[in-house]
Protein backbone atom coordinates (compact mmCIF):
# COMPACT_ATOMS: atom_id res chain seq x y z
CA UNK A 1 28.16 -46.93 65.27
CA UNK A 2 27.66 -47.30 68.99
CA UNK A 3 23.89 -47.71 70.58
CA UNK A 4 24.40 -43.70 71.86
CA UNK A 5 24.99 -42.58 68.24
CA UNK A 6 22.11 -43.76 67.10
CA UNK A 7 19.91 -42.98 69.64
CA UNK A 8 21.13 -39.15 69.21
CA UNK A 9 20.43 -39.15 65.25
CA UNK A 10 16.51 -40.47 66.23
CA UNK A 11 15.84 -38.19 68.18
CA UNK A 12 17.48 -35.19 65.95
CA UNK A 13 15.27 -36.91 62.68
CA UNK A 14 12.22 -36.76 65.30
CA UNK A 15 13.24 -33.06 66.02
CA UNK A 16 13.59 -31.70 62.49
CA UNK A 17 10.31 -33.67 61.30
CA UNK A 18 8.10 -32.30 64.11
CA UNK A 19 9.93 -28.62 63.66
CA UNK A 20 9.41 -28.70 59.74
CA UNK A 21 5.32 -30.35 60.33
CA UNK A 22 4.47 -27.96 63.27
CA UNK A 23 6.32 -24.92 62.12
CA UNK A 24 7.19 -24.98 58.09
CA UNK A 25 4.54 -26.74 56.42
CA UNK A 26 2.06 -23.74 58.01
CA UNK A 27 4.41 -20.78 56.79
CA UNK A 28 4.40 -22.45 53.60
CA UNK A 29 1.12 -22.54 53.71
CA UNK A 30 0.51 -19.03 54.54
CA UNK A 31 3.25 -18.11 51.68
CA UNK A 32 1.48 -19.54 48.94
CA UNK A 33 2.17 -23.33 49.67
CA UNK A 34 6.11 -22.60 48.95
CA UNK A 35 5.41 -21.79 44.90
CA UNK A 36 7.91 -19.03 45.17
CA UNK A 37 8.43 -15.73 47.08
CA UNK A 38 5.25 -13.34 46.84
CA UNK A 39 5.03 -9.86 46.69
CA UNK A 40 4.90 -7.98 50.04
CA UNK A 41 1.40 -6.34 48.92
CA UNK A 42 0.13 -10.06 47.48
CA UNK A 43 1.06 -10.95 51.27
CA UNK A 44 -0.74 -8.26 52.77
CA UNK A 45 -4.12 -8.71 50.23
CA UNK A 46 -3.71 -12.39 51.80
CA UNK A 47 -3.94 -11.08 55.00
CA UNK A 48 -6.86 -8.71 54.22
CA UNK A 49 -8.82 -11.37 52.50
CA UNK A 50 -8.29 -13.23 55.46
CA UNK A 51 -9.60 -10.66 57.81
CA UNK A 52 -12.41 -10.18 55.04
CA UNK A 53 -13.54 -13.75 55.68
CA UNK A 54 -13.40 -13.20 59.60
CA UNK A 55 -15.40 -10.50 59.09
CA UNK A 56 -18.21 -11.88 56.97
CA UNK A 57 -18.61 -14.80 59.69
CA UNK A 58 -19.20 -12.35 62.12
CA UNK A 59 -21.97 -11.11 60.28
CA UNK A 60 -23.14 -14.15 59.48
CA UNK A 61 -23.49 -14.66 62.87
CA UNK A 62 -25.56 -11.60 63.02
CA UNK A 63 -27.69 -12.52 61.18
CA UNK A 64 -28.24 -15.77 62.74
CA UNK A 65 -28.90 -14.19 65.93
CA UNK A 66 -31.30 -11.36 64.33
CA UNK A 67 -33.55 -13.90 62.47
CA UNK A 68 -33.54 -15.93 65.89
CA UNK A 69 -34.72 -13.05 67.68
CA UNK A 70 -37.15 -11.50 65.30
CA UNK A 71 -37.95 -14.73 63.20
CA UNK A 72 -37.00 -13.38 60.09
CA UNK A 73 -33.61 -11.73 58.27
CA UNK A 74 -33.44 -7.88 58.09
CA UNK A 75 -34.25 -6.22 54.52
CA UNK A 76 -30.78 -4.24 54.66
CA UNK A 77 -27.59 -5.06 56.47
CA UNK A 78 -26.33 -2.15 58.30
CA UNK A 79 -25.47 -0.79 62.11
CA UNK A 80 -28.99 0.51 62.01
CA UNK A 81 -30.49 -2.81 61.84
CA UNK A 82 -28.14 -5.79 62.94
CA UNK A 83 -25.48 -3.31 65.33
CA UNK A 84 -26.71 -5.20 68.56
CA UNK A 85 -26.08 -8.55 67.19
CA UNK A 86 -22.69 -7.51 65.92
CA UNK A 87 -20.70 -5.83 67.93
CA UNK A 88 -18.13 -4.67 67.03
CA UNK A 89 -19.12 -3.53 63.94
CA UNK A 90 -16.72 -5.06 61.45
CA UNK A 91 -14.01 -2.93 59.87
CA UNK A 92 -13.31 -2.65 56.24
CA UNK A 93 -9.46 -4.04 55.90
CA UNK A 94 -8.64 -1.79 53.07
CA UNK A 95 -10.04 1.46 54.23
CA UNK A 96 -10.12 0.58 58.20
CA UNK A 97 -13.76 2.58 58.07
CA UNK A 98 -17.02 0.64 58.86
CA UNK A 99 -17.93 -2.34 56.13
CA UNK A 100 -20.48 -1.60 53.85
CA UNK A 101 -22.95 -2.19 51.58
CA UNK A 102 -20.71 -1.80 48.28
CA UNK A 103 -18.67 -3.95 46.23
CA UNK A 104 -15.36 -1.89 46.60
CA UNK A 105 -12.54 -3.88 48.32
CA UNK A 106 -13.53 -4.55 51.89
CA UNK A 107 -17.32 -4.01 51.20
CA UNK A 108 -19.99 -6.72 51.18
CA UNK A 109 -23.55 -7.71 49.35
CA UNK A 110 -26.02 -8.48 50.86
CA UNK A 111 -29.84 -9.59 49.41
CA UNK A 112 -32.55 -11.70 50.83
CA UNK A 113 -33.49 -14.92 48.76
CA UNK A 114 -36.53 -17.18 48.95
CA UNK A 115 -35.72 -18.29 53.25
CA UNK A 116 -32.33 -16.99 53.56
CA UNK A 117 -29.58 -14.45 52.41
CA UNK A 118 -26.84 -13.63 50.05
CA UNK A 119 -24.30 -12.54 52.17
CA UNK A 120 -21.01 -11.62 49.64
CA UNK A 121 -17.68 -9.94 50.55
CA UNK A 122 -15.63 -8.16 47.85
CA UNK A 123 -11.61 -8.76 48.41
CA UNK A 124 -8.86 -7.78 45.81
CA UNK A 125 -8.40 -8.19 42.72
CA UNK A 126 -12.11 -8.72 42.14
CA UNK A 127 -12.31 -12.01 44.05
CA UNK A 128 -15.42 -12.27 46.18
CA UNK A 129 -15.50 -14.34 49.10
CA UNK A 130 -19.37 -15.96 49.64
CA UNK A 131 -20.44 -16.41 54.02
CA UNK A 132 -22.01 -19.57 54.43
């Protein structure tokens, strides 16, 4: 094989193993790590989870910026009381209304503890998702 040839297959071994690291490993990833096809609505519950867990940060951060202002967290978790520290208001993903306080799909829970919070989302399925 002449010095060209193998100077073409390099660079088309380098091509496929930055295409399949950059682009496949993260769609198999995003598909369940490759274990098989899922279900268009387990893909969309993904998704929603996902946004779920956006949305709790955002809180999070909320409340972060309420306890920094006021020195200590709000008693309830609501528009009423955090809505200038997060804005937008979160959307539920299931029910694309305002989260709540609730544990339907969407929803969150949230309770005060000894010096912080319990700040819990509900996703599908029953899973809850826990802000840190």
């Amino acid at each position: 094989m002449n010095h060209w040839a193998v100077r073409v297959r390099r660079k088309g071994a380098v091509a496929l193993v930055l295409f399949v690291a950059l682009v496949g490993v993260p769609v198999l990833m995003m598909t369940g790590c490759g274990g098989g096809s899922q279900a268009p609505t387990s893909q969309v519950d993904t998704a929603r989870d996902v946004a779920l867990r956006l949305d709790l940060l955002s809180l999070a951060v909320g409340l972060k910026a309420y306890r920094a202002a006021t020195g200590s967290y709000p008693a309830t978790l609501s528009p009423a009381t955090v809505g200038s520290y997060v804005n937008p208001w979160p959307t539920n993903p299931w029910t694309d209304t305002p989260m709540q306080q609730g544990t339907d799909p969407g929803n969150f829970t949230y309770s005060l503890t000894g010096d912080g919070y319990n700040l819990v989302g509900h996703a599908a399925n029953g899973k809850t998702i826990v802000a840190q």
